[in-house]
Protein backbone atom coordinates (compact mmCIF):
# COMPACT_ATOMS: atom_id res chain seq x y z
CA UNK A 1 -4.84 1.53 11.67
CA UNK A 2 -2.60 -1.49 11.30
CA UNK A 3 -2.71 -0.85 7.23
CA UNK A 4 -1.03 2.24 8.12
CA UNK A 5 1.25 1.11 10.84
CA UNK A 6 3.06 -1.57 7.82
CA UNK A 7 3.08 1.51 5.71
CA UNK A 8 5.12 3.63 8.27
CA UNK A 9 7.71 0.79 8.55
CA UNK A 10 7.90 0.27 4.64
CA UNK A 11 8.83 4.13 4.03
CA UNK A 12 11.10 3.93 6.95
CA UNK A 13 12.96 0.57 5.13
CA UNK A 14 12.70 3.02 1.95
CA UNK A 15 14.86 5.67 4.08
CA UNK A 16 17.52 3.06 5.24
CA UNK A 17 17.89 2.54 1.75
CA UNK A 18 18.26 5.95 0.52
CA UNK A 19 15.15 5.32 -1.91
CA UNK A 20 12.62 7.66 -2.77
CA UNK A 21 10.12 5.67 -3.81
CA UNK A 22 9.24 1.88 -4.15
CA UNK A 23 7.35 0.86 -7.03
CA UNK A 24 5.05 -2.12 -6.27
CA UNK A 25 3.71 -4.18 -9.48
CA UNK A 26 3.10 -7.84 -7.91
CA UNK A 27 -0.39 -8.70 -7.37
CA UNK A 28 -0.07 -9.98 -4.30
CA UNK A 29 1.97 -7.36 -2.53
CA UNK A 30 -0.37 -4.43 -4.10
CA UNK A 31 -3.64 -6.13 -2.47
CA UNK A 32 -1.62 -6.73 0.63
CA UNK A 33 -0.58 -2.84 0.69
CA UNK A 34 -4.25 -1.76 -0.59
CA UNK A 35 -6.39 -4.82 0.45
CA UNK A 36 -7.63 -3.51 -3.14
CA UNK A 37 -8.09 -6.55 -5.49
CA UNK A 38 -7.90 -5.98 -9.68
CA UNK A 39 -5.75 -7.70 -12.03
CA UNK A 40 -4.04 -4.66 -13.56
CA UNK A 41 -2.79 -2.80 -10.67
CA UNK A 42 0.33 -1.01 -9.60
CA UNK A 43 1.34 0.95 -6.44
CA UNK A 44 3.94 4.12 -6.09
CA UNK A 45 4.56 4.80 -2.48
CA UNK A 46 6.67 8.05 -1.41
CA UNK A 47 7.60 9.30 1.66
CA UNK A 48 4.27 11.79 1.08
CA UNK A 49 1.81 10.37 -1.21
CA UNK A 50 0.52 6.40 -1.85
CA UNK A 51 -0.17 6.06 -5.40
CA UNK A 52 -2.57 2.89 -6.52
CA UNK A 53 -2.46 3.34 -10.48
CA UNK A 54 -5.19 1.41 -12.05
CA UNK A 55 -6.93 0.96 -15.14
CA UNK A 56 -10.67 2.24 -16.38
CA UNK A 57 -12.17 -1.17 -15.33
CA UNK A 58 -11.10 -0.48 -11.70
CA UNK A 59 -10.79 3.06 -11.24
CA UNK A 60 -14.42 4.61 -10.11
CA UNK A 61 -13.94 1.41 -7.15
CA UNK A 62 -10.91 2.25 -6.24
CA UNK A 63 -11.65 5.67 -5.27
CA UNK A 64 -14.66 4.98 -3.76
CA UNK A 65 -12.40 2.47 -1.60
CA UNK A 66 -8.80 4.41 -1.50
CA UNK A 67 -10.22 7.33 0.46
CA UNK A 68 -6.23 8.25 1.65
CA UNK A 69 -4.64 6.99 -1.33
CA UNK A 70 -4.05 8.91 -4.68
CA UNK A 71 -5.79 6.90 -7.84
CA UNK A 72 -4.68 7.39 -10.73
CA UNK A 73 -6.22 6.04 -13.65
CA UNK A 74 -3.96 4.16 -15.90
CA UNK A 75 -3.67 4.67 -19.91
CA UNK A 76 -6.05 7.70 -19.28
CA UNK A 77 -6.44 10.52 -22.43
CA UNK A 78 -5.49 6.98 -24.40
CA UNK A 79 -1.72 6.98 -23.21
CA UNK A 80 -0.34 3.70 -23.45
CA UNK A 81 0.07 2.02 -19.85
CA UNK A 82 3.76 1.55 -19.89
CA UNK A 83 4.56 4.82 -21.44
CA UNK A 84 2.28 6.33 -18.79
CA UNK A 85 3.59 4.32 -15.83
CA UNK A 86 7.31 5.91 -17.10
CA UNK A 87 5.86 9.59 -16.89
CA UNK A 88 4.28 8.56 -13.05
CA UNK A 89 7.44 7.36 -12.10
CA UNK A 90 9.31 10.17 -13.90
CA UNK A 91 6.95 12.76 -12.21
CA UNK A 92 6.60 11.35 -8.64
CA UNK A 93 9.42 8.60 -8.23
CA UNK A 94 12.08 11.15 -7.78
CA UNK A 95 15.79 10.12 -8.21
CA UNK A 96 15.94 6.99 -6.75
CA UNK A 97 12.67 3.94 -6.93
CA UNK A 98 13.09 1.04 -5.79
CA UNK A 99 11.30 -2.05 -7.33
CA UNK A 100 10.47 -5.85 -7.32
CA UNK A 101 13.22 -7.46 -9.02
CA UNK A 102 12.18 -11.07 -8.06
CA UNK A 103 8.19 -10.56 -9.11
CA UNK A 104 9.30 -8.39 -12.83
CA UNK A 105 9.96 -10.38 -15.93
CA UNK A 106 12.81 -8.79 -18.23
CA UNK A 107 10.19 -7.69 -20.96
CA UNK A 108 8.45 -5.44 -18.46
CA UNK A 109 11.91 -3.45 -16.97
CA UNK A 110 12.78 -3.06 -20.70
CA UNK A 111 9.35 -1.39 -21.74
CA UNK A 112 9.89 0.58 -18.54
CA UNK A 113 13.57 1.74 -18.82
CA UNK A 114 12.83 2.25 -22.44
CA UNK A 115 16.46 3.37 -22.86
CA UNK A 116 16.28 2.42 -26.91
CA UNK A 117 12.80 3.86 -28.14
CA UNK A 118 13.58 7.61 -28.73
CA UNK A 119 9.67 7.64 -29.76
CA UNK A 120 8.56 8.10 -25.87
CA UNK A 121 10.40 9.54 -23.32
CA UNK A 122 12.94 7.18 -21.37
CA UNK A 123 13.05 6.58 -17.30
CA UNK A 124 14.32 9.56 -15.75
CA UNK A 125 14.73 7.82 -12.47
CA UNK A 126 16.87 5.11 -10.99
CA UNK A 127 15.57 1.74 -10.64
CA UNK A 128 16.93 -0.37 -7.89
CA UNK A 129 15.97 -3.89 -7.68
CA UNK A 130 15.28 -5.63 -4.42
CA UNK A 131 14.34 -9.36 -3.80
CA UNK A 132 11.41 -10.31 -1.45
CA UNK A 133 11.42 -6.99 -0.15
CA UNK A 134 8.38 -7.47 1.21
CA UNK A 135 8.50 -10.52 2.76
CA UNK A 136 10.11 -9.10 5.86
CA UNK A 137 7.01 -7.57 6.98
CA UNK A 138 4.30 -10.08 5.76
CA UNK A 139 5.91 -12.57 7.99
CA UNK A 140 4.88 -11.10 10.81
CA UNK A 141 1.15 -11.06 11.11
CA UNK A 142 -0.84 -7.83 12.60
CA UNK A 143 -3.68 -9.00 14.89
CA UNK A 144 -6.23 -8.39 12.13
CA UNK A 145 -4.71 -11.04 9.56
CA UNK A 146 -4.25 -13.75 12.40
CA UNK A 147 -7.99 -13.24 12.92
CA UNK A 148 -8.70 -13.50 9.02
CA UNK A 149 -6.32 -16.63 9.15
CA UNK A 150 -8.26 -18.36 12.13
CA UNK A 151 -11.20 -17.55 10.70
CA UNK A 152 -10.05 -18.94 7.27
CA UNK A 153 -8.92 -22.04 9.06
CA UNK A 154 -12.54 -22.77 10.65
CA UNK A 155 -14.47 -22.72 7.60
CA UNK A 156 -12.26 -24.95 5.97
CA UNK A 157 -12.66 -27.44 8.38
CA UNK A 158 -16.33 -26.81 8.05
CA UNK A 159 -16.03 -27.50 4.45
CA UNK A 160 -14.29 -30.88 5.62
CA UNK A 161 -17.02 -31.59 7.66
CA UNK A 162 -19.87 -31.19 4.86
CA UNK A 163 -18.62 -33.06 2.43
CA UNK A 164 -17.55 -36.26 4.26
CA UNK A 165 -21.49 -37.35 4.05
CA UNK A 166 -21.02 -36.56 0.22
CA UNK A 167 -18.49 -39.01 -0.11
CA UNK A 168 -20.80 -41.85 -1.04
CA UNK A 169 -22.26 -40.26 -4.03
CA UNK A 170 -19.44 -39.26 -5.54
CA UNK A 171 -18.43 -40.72 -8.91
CA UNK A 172 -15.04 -39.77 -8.89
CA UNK A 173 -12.05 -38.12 -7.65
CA UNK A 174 -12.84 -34.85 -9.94
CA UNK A 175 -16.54 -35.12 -8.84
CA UNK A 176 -15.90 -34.86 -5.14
CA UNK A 177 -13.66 -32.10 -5.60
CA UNK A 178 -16.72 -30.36 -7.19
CA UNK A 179 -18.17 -30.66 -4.11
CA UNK A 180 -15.26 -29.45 -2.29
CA UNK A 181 -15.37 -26.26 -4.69
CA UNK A 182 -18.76 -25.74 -4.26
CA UNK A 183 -18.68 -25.55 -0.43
CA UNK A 184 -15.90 -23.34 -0.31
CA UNK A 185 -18.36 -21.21 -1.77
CA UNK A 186 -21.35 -21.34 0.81
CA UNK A 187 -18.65 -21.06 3.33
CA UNK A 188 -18.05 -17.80 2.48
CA UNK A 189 -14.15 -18.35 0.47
CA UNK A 190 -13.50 -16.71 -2.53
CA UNK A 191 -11.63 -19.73 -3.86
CA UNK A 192 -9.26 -22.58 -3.89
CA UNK A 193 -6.25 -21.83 -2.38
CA UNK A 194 -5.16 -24.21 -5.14
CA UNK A 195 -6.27 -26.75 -7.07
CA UNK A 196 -7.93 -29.21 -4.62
CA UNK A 197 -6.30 -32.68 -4.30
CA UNK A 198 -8.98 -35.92 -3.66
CA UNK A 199 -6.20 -39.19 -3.96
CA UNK A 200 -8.26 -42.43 -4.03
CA UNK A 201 -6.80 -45.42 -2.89
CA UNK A 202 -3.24 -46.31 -4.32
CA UNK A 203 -3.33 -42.94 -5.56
CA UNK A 204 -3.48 -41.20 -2.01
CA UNK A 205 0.08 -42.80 -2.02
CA UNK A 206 0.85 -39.84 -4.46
CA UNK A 207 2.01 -36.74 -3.30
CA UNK A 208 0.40 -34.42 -5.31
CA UNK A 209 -1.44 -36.28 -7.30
CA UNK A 210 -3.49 -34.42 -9.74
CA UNK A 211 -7.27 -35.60 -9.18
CA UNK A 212 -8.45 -37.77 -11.81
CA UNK A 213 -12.03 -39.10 -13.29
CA UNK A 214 -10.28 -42.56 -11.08
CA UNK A 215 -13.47 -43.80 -9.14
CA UNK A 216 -13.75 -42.91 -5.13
CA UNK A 217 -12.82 -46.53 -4.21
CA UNK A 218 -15.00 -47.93 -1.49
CA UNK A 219 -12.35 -50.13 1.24
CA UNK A 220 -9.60 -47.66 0.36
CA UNK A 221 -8.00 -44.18 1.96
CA UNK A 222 -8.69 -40.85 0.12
CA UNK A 223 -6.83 -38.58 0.67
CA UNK A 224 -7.90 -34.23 0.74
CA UNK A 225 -5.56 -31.95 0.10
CA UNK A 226 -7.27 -28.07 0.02
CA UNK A 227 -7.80 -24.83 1.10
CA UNK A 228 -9.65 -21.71 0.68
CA UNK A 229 -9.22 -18.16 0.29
CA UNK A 230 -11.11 -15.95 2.52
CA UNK A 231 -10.48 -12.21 2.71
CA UNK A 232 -7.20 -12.84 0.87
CA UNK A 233 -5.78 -15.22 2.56
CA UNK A 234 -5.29 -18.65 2.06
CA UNK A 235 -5.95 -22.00 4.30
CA UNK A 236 -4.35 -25.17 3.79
CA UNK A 237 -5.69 -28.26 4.62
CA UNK A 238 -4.90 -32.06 4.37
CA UNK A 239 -6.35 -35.28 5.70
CA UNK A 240 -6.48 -38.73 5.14
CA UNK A 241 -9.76 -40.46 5.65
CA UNK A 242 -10.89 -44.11 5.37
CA UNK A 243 -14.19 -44.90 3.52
CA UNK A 244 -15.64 -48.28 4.09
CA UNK A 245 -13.45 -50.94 5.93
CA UNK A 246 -10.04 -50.19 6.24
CA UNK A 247 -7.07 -52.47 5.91
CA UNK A 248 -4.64 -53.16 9.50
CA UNK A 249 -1.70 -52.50 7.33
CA UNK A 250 -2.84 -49.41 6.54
CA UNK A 251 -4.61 -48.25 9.52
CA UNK A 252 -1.21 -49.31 11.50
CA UNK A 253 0.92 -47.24 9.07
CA UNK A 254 -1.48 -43.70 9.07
CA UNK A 255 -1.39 -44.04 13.77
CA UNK A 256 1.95 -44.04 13.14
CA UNK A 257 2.56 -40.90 11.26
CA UNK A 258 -0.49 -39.36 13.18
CA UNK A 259 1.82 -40.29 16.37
CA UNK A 260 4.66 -38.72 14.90
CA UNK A 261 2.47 -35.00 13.99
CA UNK A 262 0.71 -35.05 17.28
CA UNK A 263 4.44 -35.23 18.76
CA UNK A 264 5.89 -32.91 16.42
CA UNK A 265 2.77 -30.13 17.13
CA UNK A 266 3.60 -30.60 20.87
CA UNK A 267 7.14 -29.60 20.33
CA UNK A 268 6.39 -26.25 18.44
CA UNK A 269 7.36 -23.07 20.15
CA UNK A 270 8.71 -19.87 19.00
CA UNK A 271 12.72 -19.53 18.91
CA UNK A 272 12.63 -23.42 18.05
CA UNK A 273 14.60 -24.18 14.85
CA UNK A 274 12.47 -25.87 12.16
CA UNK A 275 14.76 -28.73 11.83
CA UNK A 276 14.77 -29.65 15.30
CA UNK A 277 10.89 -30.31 15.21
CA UNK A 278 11.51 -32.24 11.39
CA UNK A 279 13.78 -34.96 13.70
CA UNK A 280 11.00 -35.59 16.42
């Protein structure tokens, strides 16, 4: 139900915009139309139909999932995918289609205007590019992603929790993110949200420091920067932890940025202008 309420509000947008069509190509935005994941994917919707145009690999699970949605199978009777992604659009874009200007490299709208190849027939419609088009209504969360969100929030911390006793017997920064990996896994994510950060000792001092074979120093912070996907969504997760004995300097310097976040969290409420909580 809510799949098809953000539907309803993206063809009204396309009708404020005197568009008919959008044509979706960014893999993100088709799962988060579709909640249909494949790596060749592409999505026509009209102010009638939802097209999710797919290739052989994907196609029989698509319509087995896409029970409302038209599937069309991409490069089918051995067209070639962009010239048959040009006759879809010609044939069900109508006049106007707008399109992903920020998410489509220039090689791809060339292929697909294919104004100078007189081999294949050219775009009949007009393409109209729009920046984070979608953006506007994946900032606001339906009740069913918040759940997926929360829910992708407590298994990370589970993760957190099963690999602190790990710690010990890990050989380096790369091996404990194995470990990390691996229970993202048995906690039911699909992923890394990205690559997994383990900083050990001067190197938790790093932001971003890309996790090395350095040894997980005993006396020292580490510091865990990760998250996981679950259902398509992402968690993100960082904490600094002390293993062994831990230095006053240190321990003085993390209570007082943990001071400073606790203070800052308190302070967050909606209408509240990010820059007024950066300052607390």
């Amino acid at each position: 139900m809510e799949g098809k309420l953000k539907i309803k509000q993206i063809l009204k947008k396309l009708q404020e915009n005197d568009l008919d069509s959008f044509f979706v190509s960014s893999r993100p935005n088709v799962f988060y139309l579709s909640r249909f994941r494949s790596s060749n994917a592409y999505i026509l919707l009209t102010q009638t139909e939802k097209f999710f145009i797919t290739d052989s690999r994907y196609y029989e699970a698509a319509k087995e999932s896409l029970k409302d949605w038209q599937v069309i199978q991409l490069g089918e009777k051995n067209k070639n995918q962009i010239d048959h992604l040009r006759d879809i659009l010609n044939e069900y874009g109508g006049k106007k289609v707008g399109f992903e200007e920020d998410r489509t490299t220039i090689a791809f709208y060339k292929k697909l205007v294919n104004k100078e190849s007189g081999k294949t027939e050219s775009l009949k419609c007009q393409l109209i590019g729009f920046s984070g088009f979608f953006d506007r209504f994946r900032v606001s969360k339906t009740e069913e992603e918040i759940q997926i969100i929360k829910e992708a929030v407590k298994r990370t911390d589970r993760v957190f929790e099963n690999i602190l006793p790990l710690i010990p017997s890990a050989k380096n920064e790369l091996d404990l993110r194995r470990m990390i990996i691996n229970e993202i896994f048995l906690q039911g994510g699909t992923g890394e949200s990205f690559p997994a950060i383990v900083a050990s000792g001067k190197n938790s001092a790093v932001p971003h420091h890309e996790t090395s074979y350095d040894p997980v120093e005993k006396n020292s912070p580490i510091l865990i920067d990760m998250g996981m996907v679950y259902k398509g969504y992402c968690s993100d997760f960082t904490r600094v932890i002390f293993y062994g004995k831990v230095d006053p300097e240190i321990e003085k310097i993390y209570q007082i940025v943990k001071e400073a976040h606790l203070t800052a969290v308190e302070k967050v409420k909606a209408g509240i202008p990010v820059k007024e909580i950066d300052k607390t």
